[in-house]
Structures are given as C-alpha cells and as structure tokens.
PDB file of N, CA and C in Angstrom:
ATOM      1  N   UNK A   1     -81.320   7.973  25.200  1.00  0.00           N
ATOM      2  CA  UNK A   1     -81.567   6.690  25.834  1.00  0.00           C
ATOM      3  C   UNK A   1     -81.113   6.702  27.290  1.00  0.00           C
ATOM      4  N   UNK A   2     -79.924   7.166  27.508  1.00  0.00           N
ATOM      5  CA  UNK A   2     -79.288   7.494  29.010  1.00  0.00           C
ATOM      6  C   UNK A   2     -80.201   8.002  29.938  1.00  0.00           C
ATOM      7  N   UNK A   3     -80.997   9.123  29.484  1.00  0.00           N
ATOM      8  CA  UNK A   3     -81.852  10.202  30.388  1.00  0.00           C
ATOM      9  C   UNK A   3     -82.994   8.999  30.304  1.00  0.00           C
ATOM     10  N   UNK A   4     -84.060   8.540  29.934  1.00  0.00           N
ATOM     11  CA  UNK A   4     -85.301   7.315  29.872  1.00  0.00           C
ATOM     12  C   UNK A   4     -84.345   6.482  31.177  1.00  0.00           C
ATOM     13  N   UNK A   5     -83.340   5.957  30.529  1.00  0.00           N
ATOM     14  CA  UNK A   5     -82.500   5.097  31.919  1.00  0.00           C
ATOM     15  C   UNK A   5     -82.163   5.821  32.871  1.00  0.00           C
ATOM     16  N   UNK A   6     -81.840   7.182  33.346  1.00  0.00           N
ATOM     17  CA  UNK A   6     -81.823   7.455  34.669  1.00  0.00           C
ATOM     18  C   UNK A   6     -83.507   7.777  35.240  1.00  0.00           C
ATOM     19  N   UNK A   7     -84.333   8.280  34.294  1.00  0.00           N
ATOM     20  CA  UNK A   7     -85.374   8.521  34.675  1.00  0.00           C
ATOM     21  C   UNK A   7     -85.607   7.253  35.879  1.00  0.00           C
ATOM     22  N   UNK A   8     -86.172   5.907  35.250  1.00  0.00           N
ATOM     23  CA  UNK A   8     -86.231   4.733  35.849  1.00  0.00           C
ATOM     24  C   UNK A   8     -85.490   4.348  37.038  1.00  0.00           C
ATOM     25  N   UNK A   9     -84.669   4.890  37.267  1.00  0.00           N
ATOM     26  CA  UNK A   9     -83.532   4.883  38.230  1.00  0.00           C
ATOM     27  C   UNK A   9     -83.942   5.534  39.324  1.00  0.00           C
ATOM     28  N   UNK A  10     -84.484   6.730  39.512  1.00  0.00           N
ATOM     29  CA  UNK A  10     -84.515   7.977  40.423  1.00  0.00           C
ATOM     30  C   UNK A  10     -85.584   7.064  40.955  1.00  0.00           C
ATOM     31  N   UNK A  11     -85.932   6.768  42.480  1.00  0.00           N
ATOM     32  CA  UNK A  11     -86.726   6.199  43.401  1.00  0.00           C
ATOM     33  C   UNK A  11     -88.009   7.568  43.347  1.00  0.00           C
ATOM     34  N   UNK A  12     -89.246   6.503  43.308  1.00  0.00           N
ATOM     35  CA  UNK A  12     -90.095   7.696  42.936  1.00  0.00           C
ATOM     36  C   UNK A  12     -90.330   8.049  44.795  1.00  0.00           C
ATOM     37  N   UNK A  13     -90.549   9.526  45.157  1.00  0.00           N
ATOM     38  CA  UNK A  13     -91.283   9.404  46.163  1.00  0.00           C
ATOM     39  C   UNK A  13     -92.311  10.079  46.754  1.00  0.00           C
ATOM     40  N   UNK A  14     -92.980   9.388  47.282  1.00  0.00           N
ATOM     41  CA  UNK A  14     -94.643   9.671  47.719  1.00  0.00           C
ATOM     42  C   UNK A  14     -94.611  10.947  48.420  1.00  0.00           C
ATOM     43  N   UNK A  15     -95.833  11.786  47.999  1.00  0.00           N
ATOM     44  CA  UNK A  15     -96.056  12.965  48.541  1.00  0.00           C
ATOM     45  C   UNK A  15     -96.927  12.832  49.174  1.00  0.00           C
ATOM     46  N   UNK A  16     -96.777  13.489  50.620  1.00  0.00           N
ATOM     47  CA  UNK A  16     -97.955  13.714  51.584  1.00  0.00           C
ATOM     48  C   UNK A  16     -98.872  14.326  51.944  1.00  0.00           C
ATOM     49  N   UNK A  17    -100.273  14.173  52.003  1.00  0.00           N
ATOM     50  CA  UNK A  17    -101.030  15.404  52.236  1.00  0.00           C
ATOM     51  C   UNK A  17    -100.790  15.629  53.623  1.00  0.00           C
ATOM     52  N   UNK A  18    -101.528  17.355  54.072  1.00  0.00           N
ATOM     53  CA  UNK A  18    -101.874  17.705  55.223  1.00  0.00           C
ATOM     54  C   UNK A  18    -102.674  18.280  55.146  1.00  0.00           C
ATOM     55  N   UNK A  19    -103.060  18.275  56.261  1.00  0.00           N
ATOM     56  CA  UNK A  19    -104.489  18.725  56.791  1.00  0.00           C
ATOM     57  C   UNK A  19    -103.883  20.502  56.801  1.00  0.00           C
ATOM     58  N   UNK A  20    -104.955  21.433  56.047  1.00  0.00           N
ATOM     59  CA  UNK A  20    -105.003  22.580  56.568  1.00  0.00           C
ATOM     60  C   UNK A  20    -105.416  23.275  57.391  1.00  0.00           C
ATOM     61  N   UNK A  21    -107.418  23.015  56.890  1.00  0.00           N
ATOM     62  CA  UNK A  21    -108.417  23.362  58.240  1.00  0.00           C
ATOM     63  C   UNK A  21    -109.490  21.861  57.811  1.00  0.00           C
ATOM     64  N   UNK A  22    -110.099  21.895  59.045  1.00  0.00           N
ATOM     65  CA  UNK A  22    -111.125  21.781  59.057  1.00  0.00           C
ATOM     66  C   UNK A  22    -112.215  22.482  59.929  1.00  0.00           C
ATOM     67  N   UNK A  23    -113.304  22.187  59.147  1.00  0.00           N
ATOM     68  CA  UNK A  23    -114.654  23.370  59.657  1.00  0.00           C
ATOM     69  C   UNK A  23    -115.768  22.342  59.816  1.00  0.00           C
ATOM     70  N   UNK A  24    -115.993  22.611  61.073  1.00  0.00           N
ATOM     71  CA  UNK A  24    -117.166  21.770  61.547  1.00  0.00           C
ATOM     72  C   UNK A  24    -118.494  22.817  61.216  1.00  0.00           C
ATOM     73  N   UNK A  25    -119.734  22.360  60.741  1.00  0.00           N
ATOM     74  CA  UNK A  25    -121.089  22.666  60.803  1.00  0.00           C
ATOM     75  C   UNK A  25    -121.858  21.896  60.406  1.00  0.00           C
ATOM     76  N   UNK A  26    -122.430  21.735  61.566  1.00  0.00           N
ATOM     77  CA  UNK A  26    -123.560  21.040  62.195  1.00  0.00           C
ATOM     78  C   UNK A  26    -123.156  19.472  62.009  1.00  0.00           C
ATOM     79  N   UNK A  27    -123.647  18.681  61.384  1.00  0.00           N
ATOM     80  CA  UNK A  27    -123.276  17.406  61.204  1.00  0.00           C
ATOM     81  C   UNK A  27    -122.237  17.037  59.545  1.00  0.00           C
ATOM     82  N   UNK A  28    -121.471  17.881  59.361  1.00  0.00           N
ATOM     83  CA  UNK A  28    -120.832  18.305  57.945  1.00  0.00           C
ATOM     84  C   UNK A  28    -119.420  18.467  58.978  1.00  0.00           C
ATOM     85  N   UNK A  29    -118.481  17.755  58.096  1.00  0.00           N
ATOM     86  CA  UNK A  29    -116.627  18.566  58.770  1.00  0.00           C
ATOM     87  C   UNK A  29    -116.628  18.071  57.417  1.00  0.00           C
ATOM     88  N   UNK A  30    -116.077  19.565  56.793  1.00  0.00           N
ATOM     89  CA  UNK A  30    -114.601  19.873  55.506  1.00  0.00           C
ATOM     90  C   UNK A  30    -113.488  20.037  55.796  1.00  0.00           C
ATOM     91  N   UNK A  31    -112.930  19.095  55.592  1.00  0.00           N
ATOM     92  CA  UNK A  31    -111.394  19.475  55.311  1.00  0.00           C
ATOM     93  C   UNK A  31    -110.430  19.277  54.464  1.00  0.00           C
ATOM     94  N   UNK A  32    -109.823  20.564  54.324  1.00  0.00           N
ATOM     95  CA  UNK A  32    -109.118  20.879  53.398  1.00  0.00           C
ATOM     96  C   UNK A  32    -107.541  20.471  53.958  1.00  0.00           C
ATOM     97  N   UNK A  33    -107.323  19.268  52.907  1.00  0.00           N
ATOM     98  CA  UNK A  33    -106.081  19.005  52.504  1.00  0.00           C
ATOM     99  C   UNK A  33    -105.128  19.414  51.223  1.00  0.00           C
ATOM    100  N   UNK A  34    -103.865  19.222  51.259  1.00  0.00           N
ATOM    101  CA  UNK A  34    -103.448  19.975  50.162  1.00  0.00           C
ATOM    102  C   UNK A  34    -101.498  19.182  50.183  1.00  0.00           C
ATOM    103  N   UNK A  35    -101.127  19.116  48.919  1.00  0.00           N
ATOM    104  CA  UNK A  35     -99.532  17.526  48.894  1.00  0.00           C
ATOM    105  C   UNK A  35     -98.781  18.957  49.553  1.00  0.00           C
ATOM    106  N   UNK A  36     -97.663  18.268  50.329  1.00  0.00           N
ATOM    107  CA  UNK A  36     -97.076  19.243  51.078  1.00  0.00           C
ATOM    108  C   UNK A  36     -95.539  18.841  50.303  1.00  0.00           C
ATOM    109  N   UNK A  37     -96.047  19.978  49.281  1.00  0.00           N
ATOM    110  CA  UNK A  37     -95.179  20.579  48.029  1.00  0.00           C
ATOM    111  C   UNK A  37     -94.734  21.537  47.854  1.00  0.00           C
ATOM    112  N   UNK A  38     -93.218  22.439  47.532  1.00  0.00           N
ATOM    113  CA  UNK A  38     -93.285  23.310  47.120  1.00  0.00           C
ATOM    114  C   UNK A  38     -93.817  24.395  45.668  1.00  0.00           C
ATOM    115  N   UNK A  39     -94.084  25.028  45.828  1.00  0.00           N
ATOM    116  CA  UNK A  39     -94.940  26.213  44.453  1.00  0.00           C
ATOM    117  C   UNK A  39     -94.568  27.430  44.243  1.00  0.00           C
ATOM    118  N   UNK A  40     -95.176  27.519  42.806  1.00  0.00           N
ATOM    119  CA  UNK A  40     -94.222  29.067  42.660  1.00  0.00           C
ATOM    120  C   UNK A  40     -95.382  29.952  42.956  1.00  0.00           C
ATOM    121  N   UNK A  41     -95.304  30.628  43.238  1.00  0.00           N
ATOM    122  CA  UNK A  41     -96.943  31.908  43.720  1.00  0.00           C
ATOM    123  C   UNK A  41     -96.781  32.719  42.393  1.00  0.00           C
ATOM    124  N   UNK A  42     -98.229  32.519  42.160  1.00  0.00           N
ATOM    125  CA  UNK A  42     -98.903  33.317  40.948  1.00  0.00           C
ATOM    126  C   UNK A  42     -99.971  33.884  41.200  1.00  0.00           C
ATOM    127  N   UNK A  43    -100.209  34.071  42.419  1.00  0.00           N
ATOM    128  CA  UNK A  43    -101.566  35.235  43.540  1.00  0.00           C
ATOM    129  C   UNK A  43    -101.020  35.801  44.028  1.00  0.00           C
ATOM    130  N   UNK A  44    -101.722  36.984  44.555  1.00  0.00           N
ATOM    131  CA  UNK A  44    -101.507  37.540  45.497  1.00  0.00           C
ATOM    132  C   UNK A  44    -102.406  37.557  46.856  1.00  0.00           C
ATOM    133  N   UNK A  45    -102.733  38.076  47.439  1.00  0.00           N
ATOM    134  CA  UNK A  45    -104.433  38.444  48.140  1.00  0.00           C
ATOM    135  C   UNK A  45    -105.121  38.769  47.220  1.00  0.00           C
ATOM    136  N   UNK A  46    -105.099  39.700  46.551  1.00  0.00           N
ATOM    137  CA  UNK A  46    -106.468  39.878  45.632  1.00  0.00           C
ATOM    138  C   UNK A  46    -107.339  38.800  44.253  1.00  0.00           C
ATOM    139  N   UNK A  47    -105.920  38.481  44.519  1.00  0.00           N
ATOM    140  CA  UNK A  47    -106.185  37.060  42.913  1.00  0.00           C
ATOM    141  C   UNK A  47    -106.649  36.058  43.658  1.00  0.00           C
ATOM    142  N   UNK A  48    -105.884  35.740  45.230  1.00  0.00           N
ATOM    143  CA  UNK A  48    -106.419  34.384  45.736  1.00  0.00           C
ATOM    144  C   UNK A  48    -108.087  34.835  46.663  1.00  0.00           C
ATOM    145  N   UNK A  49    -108.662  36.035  46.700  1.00  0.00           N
ATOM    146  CA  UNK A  49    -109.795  36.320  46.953  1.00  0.00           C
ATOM    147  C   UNK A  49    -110.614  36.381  45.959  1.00  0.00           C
ATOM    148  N   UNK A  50    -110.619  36.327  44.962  1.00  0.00           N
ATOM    149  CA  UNK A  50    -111.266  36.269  43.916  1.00  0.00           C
ATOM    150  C   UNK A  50    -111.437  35.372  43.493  1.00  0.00           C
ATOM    151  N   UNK A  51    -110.563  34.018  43.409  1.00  0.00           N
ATOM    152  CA  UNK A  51    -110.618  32.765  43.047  1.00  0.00           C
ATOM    153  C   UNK A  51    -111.304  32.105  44.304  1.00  0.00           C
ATOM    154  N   UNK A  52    -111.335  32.255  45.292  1.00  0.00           N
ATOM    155  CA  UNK A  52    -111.881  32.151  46.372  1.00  0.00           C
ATOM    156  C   UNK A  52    -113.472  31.944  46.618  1.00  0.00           C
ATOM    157  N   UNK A  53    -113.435  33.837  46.348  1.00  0.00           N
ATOM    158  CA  UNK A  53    -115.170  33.874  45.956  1.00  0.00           C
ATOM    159  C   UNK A  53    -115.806  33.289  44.993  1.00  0.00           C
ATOM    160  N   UNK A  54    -115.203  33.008  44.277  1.00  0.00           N
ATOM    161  CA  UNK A  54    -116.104  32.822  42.727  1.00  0.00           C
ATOM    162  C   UNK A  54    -116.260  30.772  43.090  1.00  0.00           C
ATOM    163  N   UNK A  55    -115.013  30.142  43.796  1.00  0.00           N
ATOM    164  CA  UNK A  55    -115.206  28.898  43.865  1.00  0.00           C
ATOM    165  C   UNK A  55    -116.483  28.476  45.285  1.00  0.00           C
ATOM    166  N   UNK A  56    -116.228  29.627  46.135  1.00  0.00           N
ATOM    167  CA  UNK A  56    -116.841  29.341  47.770  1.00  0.00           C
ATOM    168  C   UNK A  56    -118.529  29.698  47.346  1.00  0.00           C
ATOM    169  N   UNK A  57    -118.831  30.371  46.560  1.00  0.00           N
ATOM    170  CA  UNK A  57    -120.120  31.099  45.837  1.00  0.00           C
ATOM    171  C   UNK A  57    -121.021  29.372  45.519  1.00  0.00           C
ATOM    172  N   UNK A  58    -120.141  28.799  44.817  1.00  0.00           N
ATOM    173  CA  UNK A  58    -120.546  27.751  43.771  1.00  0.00           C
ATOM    174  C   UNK A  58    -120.713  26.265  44.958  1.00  0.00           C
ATOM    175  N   UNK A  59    -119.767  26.614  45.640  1.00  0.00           N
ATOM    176  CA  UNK A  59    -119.554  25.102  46.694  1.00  0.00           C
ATOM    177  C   UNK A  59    -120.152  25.481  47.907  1.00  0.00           C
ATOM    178  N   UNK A  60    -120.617  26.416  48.323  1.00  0.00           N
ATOM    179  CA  UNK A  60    -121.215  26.496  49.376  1.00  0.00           C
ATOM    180  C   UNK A  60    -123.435  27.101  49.272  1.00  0.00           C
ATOM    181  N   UNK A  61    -123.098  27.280  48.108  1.00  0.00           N
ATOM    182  CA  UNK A  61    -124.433  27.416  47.630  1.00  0.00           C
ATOM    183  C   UNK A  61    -125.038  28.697  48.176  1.00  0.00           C
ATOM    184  N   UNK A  62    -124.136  29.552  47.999  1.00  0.00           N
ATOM    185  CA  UNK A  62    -124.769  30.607  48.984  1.00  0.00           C
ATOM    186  C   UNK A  62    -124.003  32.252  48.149  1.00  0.00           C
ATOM    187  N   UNK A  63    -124.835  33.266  48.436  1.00  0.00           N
ATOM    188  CA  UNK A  63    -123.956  34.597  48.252  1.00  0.00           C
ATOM    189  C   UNK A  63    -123.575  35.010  49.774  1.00  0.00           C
ATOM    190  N   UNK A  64    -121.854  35.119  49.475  1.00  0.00           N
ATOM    191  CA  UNK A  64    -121.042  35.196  50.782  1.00  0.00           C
ATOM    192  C   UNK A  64    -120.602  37.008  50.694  1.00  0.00           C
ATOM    193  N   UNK A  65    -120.122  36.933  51.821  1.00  0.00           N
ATOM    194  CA  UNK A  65    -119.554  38.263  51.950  1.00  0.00           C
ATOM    195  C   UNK A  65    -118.066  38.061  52.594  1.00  0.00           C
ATOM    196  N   UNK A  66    -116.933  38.552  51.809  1.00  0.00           N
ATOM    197  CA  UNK A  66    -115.847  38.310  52.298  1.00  0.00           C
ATOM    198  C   UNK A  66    -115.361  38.907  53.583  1.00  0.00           C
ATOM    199  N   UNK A  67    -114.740  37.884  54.399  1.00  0.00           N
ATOM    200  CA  UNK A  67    -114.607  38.541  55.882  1.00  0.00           C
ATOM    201  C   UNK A  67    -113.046  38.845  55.715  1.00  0.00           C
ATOM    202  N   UNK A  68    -112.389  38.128  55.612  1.00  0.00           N
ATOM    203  CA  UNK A  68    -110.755  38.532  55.743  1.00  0.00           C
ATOM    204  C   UNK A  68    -109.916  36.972  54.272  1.00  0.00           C
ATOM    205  N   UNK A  69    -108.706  37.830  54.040  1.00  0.00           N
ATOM    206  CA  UNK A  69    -108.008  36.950  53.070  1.00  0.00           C
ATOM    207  C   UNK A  69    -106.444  36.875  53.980  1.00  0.00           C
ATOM    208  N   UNK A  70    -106.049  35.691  54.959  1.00  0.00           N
ATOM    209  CA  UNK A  70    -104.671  35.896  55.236  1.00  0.00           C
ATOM    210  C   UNK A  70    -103.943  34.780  54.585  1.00  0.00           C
ATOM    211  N   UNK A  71    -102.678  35.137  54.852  1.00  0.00           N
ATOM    212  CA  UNK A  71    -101.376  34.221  54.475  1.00  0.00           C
ATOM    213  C   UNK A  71    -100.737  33.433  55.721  1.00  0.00           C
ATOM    214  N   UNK A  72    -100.759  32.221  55.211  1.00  0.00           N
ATOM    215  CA  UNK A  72    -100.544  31.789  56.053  1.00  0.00           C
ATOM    216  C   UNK A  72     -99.172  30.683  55.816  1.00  0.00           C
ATOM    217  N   UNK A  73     -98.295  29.931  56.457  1.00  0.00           N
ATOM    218  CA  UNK A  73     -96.604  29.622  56.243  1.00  0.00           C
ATOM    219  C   UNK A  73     -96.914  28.235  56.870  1.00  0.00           C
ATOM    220  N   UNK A  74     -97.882  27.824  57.668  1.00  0.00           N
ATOM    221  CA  UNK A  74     -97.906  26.573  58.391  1.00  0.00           C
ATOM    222  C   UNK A  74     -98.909  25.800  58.247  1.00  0.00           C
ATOM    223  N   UNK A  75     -99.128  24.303  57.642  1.00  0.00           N
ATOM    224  CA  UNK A  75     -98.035  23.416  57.566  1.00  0.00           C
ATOM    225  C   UNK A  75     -97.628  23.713  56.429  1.00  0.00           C
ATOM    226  N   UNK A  76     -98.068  24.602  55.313  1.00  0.00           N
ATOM    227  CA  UNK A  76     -97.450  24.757  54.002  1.00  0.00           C
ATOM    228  C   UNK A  76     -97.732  26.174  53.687  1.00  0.00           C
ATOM    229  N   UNK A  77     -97.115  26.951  52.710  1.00  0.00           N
ATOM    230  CA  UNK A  77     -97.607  28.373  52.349  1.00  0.00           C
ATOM    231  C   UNK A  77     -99.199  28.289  51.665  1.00  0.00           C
ATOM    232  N   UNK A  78    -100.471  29.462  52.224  1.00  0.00           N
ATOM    233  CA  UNK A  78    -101.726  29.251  51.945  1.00  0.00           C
ATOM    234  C   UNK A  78    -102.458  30.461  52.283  1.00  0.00           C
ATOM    235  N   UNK A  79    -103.378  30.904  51.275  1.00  0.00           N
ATOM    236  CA  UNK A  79    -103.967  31.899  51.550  1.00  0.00           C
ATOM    237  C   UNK A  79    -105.383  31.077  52.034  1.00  0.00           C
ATOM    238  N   UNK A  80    -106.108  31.825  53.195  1.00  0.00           N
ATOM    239  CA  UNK A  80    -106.908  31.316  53.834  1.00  0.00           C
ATOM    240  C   UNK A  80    -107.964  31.987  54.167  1.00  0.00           C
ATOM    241  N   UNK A  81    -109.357  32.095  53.051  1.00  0.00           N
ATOM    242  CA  UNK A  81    -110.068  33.295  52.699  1.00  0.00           C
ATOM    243  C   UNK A  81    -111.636  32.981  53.705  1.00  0.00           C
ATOM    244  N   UNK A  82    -112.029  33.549  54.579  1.00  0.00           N
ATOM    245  CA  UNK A  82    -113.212  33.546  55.214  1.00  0.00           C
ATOM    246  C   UNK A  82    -114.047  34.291  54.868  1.00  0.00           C
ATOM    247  N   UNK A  83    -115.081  33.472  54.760  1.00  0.00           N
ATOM    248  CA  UNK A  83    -116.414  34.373  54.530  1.00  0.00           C
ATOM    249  C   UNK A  83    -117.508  34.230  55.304  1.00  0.00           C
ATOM    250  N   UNK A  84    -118.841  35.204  55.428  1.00  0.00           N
ATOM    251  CA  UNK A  84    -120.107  35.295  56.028  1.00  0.00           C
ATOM    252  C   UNK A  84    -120.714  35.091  55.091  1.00  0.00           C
ATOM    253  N   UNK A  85    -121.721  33.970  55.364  1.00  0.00           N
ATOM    254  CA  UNK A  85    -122.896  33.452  54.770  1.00  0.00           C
ATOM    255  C   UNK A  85    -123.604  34.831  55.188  1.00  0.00           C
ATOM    256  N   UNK A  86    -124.924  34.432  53.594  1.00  0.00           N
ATOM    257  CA  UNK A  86    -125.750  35.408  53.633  1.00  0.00           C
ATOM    258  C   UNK A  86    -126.915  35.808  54.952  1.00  0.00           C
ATOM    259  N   UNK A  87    -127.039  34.639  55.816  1.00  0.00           N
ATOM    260  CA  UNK A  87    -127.822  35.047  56.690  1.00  0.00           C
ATOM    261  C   UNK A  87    -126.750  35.710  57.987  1.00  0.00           C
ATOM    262  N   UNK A  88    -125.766  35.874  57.894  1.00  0.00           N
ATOM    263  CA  UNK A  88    -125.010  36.535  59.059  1.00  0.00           C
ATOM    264  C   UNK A  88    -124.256  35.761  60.179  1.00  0.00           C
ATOM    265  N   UNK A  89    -124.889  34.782  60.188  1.00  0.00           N
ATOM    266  CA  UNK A  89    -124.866  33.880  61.467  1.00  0.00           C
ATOM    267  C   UNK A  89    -123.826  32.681  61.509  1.00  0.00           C
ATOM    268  N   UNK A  90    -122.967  32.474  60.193  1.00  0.00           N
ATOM    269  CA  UNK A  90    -122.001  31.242  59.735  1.00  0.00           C
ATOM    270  C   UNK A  90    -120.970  31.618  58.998  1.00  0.00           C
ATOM    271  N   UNK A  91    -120.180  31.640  59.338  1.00  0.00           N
ATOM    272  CA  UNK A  91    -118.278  31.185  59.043  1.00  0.00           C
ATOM    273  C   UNK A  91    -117.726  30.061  57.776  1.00  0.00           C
ATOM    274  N   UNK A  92    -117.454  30.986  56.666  1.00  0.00           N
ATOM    275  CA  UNK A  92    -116.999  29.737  55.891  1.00  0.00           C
ATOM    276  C   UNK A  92    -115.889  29.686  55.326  1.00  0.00           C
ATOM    277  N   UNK A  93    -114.816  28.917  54.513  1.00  0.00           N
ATOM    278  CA  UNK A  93    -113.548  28.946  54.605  1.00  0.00           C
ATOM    279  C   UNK A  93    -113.505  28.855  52.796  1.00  0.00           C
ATOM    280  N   UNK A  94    -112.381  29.169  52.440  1.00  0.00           N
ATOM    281  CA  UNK A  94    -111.572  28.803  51.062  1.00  0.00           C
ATOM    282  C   UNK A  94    -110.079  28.417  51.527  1.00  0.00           C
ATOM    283  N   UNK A  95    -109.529  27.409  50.768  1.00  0.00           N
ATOM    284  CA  UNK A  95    -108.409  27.591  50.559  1.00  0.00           C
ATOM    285  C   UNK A  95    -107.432  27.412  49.199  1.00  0.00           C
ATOM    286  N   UNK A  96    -106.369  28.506  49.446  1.00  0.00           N
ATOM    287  CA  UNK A  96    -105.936  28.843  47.922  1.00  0.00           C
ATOM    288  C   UNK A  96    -104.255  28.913  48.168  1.00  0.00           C
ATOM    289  N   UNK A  97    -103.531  27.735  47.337  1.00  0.00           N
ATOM    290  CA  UNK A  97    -102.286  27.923  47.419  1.00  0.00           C
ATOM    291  C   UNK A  97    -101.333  28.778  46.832  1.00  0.00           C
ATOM    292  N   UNK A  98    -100.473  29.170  46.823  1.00  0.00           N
ATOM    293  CA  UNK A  98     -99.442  30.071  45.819  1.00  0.00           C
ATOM    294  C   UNK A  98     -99.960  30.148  45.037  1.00  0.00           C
ATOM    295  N   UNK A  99    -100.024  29.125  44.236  1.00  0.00           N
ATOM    296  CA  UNK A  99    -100.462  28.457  42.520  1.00  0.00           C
ATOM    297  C   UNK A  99    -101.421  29.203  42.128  1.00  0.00           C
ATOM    298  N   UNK A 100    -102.643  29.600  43.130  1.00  0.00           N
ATOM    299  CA  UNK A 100    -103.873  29.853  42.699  1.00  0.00           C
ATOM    300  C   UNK A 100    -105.008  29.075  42.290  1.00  0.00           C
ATOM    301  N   UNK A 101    -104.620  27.568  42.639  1.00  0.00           N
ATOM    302  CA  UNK A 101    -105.711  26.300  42.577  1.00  0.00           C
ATOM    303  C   UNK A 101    -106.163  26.429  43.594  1.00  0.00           C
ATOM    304  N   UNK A 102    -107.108  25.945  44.095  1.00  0.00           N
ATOM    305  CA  UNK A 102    -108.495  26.280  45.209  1.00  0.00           C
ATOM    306  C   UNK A 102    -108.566  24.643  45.790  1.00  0.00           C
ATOM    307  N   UNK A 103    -108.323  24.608  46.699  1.00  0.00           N
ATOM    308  CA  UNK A 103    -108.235  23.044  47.099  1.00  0.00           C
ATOM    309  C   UNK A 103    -109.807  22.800  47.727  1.00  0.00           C
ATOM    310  N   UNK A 104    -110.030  21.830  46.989  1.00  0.00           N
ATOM    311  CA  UNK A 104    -111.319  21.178  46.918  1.00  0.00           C
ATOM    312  C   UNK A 104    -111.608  20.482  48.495  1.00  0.00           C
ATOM    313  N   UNK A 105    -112.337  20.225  49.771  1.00  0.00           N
ATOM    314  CA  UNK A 105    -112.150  19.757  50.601  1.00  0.00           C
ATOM    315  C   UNK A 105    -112.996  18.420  51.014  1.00  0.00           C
ATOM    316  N   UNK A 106    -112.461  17.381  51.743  1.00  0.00           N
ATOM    317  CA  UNK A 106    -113.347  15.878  51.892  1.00  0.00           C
ATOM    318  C   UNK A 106    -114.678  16.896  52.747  1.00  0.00           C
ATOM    319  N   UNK A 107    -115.820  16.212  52.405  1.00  0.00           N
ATOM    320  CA  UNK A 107    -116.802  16.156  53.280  1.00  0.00           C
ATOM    321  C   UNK A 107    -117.093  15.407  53.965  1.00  0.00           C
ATOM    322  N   UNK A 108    -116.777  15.181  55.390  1.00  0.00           N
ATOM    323  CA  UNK A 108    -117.276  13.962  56.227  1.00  0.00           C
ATOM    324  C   UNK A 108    -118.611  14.001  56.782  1.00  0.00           C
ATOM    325  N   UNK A 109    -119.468  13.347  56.772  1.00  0.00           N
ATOM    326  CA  UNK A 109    -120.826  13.360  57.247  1.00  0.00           C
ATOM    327  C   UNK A 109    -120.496  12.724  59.198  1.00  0.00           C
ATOM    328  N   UNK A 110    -120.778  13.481  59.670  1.00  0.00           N
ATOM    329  CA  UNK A 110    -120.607  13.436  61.589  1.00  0.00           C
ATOM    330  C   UNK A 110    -122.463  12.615  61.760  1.00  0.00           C
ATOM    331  N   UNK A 111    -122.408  11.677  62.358  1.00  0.00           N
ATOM    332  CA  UNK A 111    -123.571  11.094  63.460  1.00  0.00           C
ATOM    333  C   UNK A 111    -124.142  11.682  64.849  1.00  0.00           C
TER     334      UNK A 111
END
C-alpha cells in the first residue's frame, strides 16, 4: 500500500521532444523528432542499418542504396542512416536510436 502511495506522490514529469533532422524535398519537410530520454543501446551500426533499410524501403517508397550509417551524441545519442534514392539524384534519411526503434517523422506539406 506504501509503494501505490509514494507512486502518487512522485511529481510526474513531462518529457521533451527534439528535433533531430529535418529534410527538405521539394514541397515535403520530415522531421524527425525523438523524447530526449535516456536508453540502453541494443544496435550497433549494422543492426541500426538494417532496421533502417528495411523501414526507409517501406516509407519512402523506393529501393535505396545505403550511403553512410553515423553516430551521432547531439541533441541525444542516434544513429543517422543516409541513403540514395534509386534514380541517383536524392538524399534520404533514417533515424534509429540506441533502442533500435526507427523514429517515425512529421510530414509538413511547404506552399
């Protein structure tokens, strides 16, 4: 009963997103936000490129070719996987935290 009563007690508090990237094309900006939380890492580069491809394949509607997978510490720890669209000519992004969840990004429609 004690632990239920301190539970109630502890002030809950709000987690913040941040902005990681955003990627402008053409009249489309994604950006990828993500709660600026700590995590335990269960990827590496090769696990968070793979989860990467297989999600960027499906959300970008396209067969990509992986350009580079880095790590990155700022504003939060993040692997940050780029790829080439199949026609050569376009830049596209993943992002993948410690965890190995693939952060989904807002689509803003630009005028």
């Amino acid at each position: 009963m004690l632990r239920l009563l301190l539970i109630f007690l502890i002030p809950s508090v709000p987690v913040q997103a941040v902005e990681l990237l955003r990627d402008r094309h053409g009249s489309e900006e994604y950006v990828f936000e993500a709660d600026q939380t700590e995590m335990t890492a269960t990827v590496d580069a090769a696990g968070a490129t793979i989860r990467a491809t297989d999600w960027a394949t499906h959300f970008y509607g396209d067969l990509l070719g992986v350009e580079s997978c880095e790590f990155r510490n700022k504003p939060i720890r993040f692997w940050l996987v780029s790829f080439i669209r199949s026609g050569g000519n376009e830049k596209v992004y993943a992002v993948v935290p410690p965890n190995g969840t693939v952060v989904e990004p807002h689509t803003l429609r630009r005028s």
